[in-house]
N, C-alpha and C. Protein backbone atom coordinates (compact mmCIF):
# COMPACT_ATOMS: atom_id res chain seq x y z
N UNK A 1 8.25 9.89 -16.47
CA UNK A 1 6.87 9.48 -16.71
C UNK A 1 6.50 8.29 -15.83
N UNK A 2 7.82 7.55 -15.76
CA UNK A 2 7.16 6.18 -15.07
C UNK A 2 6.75 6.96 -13.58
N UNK A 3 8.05 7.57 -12.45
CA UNK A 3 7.38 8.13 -11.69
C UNK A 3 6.40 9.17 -11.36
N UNK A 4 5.93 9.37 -12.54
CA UNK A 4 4.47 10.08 -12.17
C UNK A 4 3.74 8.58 -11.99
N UNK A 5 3.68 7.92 -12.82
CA UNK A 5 2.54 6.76 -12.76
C UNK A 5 2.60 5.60 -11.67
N UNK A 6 3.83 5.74 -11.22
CA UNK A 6 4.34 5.19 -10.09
C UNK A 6 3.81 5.75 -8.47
N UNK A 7 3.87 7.58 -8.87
CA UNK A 7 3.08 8.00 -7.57
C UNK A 7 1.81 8.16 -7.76
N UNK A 8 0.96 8.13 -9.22
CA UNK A 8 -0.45 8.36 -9.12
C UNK A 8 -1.65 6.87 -8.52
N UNK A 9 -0.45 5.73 -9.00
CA UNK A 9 -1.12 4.26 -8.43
C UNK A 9 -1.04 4.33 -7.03
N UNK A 10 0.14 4.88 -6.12
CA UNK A 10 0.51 4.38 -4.85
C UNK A 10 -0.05 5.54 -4.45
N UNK A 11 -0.78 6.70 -4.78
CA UNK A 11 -1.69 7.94 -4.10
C UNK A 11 -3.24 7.15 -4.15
N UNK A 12 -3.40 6.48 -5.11
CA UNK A 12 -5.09 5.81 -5.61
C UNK A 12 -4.95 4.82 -4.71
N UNK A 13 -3.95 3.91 -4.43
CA UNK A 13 -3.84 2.63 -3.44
C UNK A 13 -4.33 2.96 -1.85
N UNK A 14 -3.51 4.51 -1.66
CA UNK A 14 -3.63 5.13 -0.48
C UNK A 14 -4.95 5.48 0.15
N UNK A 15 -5.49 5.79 -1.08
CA UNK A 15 -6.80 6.88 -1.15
C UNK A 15 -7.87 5.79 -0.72
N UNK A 16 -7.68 4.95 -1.81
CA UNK A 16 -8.75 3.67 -1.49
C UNK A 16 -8.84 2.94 -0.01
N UNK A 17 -7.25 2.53 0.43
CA UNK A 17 -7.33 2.04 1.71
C UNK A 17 -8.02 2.88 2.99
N UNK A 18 -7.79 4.20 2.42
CA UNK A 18 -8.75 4.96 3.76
C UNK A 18 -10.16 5.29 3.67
N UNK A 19 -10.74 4.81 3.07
CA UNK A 19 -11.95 5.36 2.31
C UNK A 19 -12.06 6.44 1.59
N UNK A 20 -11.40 7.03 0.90
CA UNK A 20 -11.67 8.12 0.46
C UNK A 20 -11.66 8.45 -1.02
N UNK A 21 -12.88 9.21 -1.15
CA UNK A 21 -13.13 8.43 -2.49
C UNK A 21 -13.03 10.00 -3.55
N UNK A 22 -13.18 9.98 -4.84
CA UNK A 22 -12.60 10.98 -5.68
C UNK A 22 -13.65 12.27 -5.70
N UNK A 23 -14.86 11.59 -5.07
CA UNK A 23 -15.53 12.95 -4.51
C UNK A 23 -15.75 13.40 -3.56
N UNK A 24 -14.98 13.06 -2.74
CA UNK A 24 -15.05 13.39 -1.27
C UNK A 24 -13.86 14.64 -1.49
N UNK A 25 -12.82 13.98 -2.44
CA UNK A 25 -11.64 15.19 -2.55
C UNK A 25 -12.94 16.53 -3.52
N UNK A 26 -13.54 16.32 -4.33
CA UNK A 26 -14.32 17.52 -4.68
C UNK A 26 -15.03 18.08 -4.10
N UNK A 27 -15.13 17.50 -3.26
CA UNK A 27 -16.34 18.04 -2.17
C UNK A 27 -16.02 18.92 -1.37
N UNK A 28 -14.46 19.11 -0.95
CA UNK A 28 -13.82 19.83 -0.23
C UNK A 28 -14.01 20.83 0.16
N UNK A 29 -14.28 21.57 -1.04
CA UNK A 29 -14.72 23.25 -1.19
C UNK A 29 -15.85 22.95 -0.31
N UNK A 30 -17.28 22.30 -0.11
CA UNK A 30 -18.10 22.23 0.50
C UNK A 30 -17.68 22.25 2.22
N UNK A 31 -16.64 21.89 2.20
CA UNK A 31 -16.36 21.47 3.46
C UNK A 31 -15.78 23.27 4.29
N UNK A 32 -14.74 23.39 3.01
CA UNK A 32 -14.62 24.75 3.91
C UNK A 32 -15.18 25.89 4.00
N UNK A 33 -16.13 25.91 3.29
CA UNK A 33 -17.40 27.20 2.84
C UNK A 33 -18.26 26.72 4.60
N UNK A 34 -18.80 25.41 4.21
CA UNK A 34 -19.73 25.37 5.44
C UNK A 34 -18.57 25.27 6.86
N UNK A 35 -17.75 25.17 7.02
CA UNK A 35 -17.01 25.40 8.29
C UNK A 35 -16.55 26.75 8.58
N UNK A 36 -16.31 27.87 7.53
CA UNK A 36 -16.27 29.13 7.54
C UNK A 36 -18.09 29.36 7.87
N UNK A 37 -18.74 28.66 7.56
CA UNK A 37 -20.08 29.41 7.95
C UNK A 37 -19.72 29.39 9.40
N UNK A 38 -19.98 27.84 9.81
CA UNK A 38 -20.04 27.70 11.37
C UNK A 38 -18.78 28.51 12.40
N UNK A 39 -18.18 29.11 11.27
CA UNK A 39 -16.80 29.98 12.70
C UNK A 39 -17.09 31.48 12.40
N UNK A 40 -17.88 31.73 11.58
CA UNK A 40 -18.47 32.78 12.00
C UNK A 40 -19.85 32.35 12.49
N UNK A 41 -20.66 32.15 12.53
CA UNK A 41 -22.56 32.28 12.62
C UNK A 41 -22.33 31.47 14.18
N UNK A 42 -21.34 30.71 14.82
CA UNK A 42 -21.66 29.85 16.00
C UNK A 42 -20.39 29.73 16.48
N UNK A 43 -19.22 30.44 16.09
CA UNK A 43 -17.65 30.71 16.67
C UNK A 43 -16.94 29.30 17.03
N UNK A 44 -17.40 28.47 16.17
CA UNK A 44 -16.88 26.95 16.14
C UNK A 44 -15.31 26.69 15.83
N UNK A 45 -14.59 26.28 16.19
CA UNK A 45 -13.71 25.92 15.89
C UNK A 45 -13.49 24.93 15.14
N UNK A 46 -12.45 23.98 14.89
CA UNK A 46 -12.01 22.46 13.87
C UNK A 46 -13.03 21.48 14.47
N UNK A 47 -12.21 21.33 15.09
CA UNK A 47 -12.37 20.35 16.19
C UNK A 47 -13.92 20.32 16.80
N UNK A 48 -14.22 21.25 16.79
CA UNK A 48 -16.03 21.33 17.30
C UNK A 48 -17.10 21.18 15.90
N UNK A 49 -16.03 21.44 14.88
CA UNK A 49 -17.00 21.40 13.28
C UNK A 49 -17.25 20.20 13.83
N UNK A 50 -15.63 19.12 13.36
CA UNK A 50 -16.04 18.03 13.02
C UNK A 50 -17.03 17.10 13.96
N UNK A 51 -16.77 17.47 15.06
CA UNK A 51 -17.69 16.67 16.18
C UNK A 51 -18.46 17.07 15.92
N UNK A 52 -19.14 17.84 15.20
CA UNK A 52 -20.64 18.00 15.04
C UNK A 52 -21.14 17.60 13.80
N UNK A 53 -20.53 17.89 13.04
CA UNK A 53 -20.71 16.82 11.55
C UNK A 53 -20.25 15.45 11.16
N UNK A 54 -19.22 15.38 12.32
CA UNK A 54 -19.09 13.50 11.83
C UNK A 54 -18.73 12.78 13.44
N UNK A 55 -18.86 13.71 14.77
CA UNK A 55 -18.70 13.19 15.75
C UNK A 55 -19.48 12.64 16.67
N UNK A 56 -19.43 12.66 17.49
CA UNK A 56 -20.54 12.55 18.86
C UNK A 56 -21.54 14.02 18.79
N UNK A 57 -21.51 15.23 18.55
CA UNK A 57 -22.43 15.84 18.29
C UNK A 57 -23.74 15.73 16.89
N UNK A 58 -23.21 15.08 15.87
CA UNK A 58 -24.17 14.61 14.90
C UNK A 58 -25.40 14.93 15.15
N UNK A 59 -25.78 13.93 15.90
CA UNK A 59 -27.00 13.56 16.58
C UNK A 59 -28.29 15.29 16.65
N UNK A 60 -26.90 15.42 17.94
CA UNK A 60 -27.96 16.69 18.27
C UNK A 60 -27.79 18.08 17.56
N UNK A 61 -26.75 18.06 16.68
CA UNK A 61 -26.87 19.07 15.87
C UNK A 61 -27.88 19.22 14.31
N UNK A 62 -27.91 17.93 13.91
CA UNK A 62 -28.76 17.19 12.54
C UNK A 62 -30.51 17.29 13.46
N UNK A 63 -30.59 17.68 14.81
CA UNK A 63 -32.00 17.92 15.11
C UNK A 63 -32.18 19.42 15.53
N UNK A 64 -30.66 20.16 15.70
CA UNK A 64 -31.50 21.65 16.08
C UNK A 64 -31.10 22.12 14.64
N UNK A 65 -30.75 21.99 13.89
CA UNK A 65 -30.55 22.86 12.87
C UNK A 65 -30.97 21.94 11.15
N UNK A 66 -31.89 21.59 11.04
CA UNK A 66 -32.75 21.06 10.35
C UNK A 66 -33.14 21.96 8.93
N UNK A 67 -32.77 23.28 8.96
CA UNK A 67 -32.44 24.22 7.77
C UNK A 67 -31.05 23.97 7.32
N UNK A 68 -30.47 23.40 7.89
CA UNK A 68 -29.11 22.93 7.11
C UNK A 68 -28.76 21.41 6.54
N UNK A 69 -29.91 20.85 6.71
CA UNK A 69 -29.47 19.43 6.03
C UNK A 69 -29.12 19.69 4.56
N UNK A 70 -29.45 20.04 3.90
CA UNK A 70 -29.11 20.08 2.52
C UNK A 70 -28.11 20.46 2.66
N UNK A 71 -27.04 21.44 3.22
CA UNK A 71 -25.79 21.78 3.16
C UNK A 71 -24.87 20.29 3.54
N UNK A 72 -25.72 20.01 4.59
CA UNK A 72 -24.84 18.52 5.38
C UNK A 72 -24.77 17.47 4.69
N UNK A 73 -25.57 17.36 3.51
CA UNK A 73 -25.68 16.12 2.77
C UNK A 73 -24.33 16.32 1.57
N UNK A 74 -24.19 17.35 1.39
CA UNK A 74 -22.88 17.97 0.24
C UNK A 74 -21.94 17.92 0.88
N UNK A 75 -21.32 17.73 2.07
CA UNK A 75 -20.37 17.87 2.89
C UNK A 75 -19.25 16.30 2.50
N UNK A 76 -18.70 16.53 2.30
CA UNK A 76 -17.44 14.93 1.81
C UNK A 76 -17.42 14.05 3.19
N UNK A 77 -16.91 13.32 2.89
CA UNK A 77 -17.09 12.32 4.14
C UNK A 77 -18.51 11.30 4.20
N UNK A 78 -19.61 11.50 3.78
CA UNK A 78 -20.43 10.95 4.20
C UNK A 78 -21.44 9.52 3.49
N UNK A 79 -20.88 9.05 3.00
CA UNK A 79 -20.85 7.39 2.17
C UNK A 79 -20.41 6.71 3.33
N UNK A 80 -21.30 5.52 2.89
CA UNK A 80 -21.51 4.82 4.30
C UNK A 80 -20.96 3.67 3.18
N UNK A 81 -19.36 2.46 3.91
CA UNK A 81 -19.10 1.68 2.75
C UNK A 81 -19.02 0.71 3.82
N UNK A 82 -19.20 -0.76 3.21
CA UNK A 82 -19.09 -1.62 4.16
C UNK A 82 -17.85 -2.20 4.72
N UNK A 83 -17.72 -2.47 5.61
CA UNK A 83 -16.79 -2.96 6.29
C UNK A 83 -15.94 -3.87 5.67
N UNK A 84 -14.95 -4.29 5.51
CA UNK A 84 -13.97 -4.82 4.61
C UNK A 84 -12.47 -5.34 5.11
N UNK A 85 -12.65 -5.52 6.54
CA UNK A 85 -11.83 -5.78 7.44
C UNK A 85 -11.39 -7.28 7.20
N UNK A 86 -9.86 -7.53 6.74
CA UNK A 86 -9.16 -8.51 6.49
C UNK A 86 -8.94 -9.43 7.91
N UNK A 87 -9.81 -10.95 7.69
CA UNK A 87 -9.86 -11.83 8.82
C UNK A 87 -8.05 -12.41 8.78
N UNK A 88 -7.73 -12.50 10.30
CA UNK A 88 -6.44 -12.89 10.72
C UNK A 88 -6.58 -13.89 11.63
N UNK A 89 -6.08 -14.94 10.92
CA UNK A 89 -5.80 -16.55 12.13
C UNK A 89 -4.35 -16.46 12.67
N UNK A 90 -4.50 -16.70 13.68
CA UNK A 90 -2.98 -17.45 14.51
C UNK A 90 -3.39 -18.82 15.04
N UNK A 91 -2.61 -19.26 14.08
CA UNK A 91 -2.10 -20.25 14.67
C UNK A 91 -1.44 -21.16 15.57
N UNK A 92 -1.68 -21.59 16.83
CA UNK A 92 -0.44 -21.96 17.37
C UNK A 92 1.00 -23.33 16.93
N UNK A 93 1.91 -22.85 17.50
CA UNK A 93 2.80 -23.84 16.94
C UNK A 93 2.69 -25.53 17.08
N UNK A 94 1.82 -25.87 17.65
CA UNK A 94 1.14 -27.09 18.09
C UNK A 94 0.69 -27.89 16.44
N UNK A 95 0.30 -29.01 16.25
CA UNK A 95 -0.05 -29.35 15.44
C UNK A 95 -1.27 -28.82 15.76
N UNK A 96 -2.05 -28.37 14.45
CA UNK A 96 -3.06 -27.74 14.05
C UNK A 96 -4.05 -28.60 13.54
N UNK A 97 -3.65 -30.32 12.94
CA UNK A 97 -4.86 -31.42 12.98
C UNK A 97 -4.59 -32.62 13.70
N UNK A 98 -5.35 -32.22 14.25
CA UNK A 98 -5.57 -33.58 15.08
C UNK A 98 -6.45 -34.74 14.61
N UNK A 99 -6.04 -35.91 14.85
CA UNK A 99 -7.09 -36.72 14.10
C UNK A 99 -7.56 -37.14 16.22
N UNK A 100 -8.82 -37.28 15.78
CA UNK A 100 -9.79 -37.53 16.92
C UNK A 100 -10.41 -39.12 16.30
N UNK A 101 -10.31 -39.47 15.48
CA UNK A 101 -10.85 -40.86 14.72
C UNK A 101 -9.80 -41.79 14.36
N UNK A 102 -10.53 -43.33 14.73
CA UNK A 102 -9.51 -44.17 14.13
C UNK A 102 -8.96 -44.07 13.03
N UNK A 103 -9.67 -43.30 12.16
CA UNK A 103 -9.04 -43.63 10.73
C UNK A 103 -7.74 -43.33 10.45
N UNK A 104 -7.12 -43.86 10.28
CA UNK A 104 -6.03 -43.51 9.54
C UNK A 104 -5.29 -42.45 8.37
N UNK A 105 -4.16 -41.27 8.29
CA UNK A 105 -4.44 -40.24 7.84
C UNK A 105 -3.64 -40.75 6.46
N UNK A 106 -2.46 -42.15 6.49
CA UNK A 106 -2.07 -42.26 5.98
C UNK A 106 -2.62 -43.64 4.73
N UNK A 107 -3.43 -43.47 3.80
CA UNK A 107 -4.38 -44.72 3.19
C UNK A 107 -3.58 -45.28 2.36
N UNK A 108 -3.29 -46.55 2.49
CA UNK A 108 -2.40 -47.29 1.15
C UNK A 108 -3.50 -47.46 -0.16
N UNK A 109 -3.21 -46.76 -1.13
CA UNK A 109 -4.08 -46.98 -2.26
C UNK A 109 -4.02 -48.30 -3.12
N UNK A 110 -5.12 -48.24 -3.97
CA UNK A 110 -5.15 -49.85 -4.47
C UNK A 110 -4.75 -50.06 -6.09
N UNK A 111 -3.45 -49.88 -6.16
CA UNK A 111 -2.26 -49.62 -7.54
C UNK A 111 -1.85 -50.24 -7.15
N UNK A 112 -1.06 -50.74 -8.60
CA UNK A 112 0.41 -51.16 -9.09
C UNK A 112 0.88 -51.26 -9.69
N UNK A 113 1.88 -50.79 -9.95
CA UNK A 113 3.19 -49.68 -10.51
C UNK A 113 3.83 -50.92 -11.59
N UNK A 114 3.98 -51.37 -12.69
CA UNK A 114 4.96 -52.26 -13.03
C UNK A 114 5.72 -51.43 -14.12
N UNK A 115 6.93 -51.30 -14.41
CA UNK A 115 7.82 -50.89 -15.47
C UNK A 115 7.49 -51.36 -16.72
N UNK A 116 7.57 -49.92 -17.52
CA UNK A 116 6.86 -50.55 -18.83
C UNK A 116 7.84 -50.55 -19.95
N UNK A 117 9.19 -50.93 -19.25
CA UNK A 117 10.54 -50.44 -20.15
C UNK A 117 10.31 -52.04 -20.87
N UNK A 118 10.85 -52.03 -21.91
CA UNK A 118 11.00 -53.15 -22.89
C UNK A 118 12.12 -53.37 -23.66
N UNK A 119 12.41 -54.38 -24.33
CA UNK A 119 13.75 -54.27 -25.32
C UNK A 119 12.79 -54.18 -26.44
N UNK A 120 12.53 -52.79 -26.71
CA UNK A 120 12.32 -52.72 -28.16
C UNK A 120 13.45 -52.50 -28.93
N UNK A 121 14.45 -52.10 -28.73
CA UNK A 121 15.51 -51.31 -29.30
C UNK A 121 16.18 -52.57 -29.41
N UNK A 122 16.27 -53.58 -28.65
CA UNK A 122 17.61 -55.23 -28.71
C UNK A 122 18.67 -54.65 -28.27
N UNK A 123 19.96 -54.78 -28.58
CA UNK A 123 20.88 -54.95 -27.29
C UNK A 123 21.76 -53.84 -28.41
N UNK A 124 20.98 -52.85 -28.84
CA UNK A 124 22.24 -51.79 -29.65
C UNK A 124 22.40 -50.87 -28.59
N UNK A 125 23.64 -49.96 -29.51
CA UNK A 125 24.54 -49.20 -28.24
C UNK A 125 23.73 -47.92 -27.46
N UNK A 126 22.43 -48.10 -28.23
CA UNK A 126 21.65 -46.71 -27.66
C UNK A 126 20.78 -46.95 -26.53
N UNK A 127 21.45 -48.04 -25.58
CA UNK A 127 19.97 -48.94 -24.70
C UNK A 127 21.03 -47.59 -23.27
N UNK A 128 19.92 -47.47 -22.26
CA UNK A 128 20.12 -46.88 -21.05
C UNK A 128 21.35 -47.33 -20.17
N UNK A 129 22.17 -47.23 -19.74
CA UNK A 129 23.28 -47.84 -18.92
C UNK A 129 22.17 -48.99 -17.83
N UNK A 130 23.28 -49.78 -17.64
CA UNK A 130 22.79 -51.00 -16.55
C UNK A 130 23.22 -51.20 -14.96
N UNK A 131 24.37 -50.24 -15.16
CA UNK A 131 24.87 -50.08 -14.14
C UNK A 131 25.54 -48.26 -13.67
N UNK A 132 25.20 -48.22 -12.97
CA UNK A 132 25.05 -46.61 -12.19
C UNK A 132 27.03 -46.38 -11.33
């Protein structure tokens, strides 16, 4: 049981990192109904679907065939999500602050510390050692 739940988190982890979302997998069927259209009705191949539904053909196929938008809008893939690209610094091995100002990085603060040990106890055998 655990490894089912073990591969259903690290399949959802997967799924998420690529965009792909739980209806895009339902949508599927849409995908191969309308790509069986286009390899028969226009002898399209994979590779020419997708360039035309999510490639550099888009464009000019979404203007000659304008009786098929409604099919194209059901097609998986097509959620537009925003960008989510994790920012990366390097650092170089150099010190990374520089002070450019007189000031000083190191400030002596304005305390003082005095011991607040006492002989409350007087000189019985339960006092702290005196010598280390």
């Amino acid at each position: 049981m655990n490894k089912i739940v073990i591969i259903g988190i690290s399949l959802l982890i997967l799924l998420q990192g690529t965009s792909i979302h739980l209806k895009d997998l339902v949508e599927i069927g849409q995908f191969v109904e309308h790509y069986q259209f286009h390899s028969e009705e226009y002898g399209d191949n994979l590779m020419v679907f997708v360039s035309k539904h999510y490639g550099e053909l888009k464009a000019s196929h979404s203007e000659k065939h304008q009786e098929e938008q409604k099919e194209h809008e059901k097609l998986p893939f097509q959620h537009q999500s925003p960008c989510a690209q994790p920012l990366v610094f390097v650092l170089d091995s150099d010190n990374f602050i520089e002070t450019r100002s007189d000031t000083p990085l190191v400030v002596k603060g304005n305390f003082h510390y005095q011991m607040s040990y006492s002989h409350i106890w007087g000189d019985d055998p339960f006092q702290p050692p005196k010598h280390a």
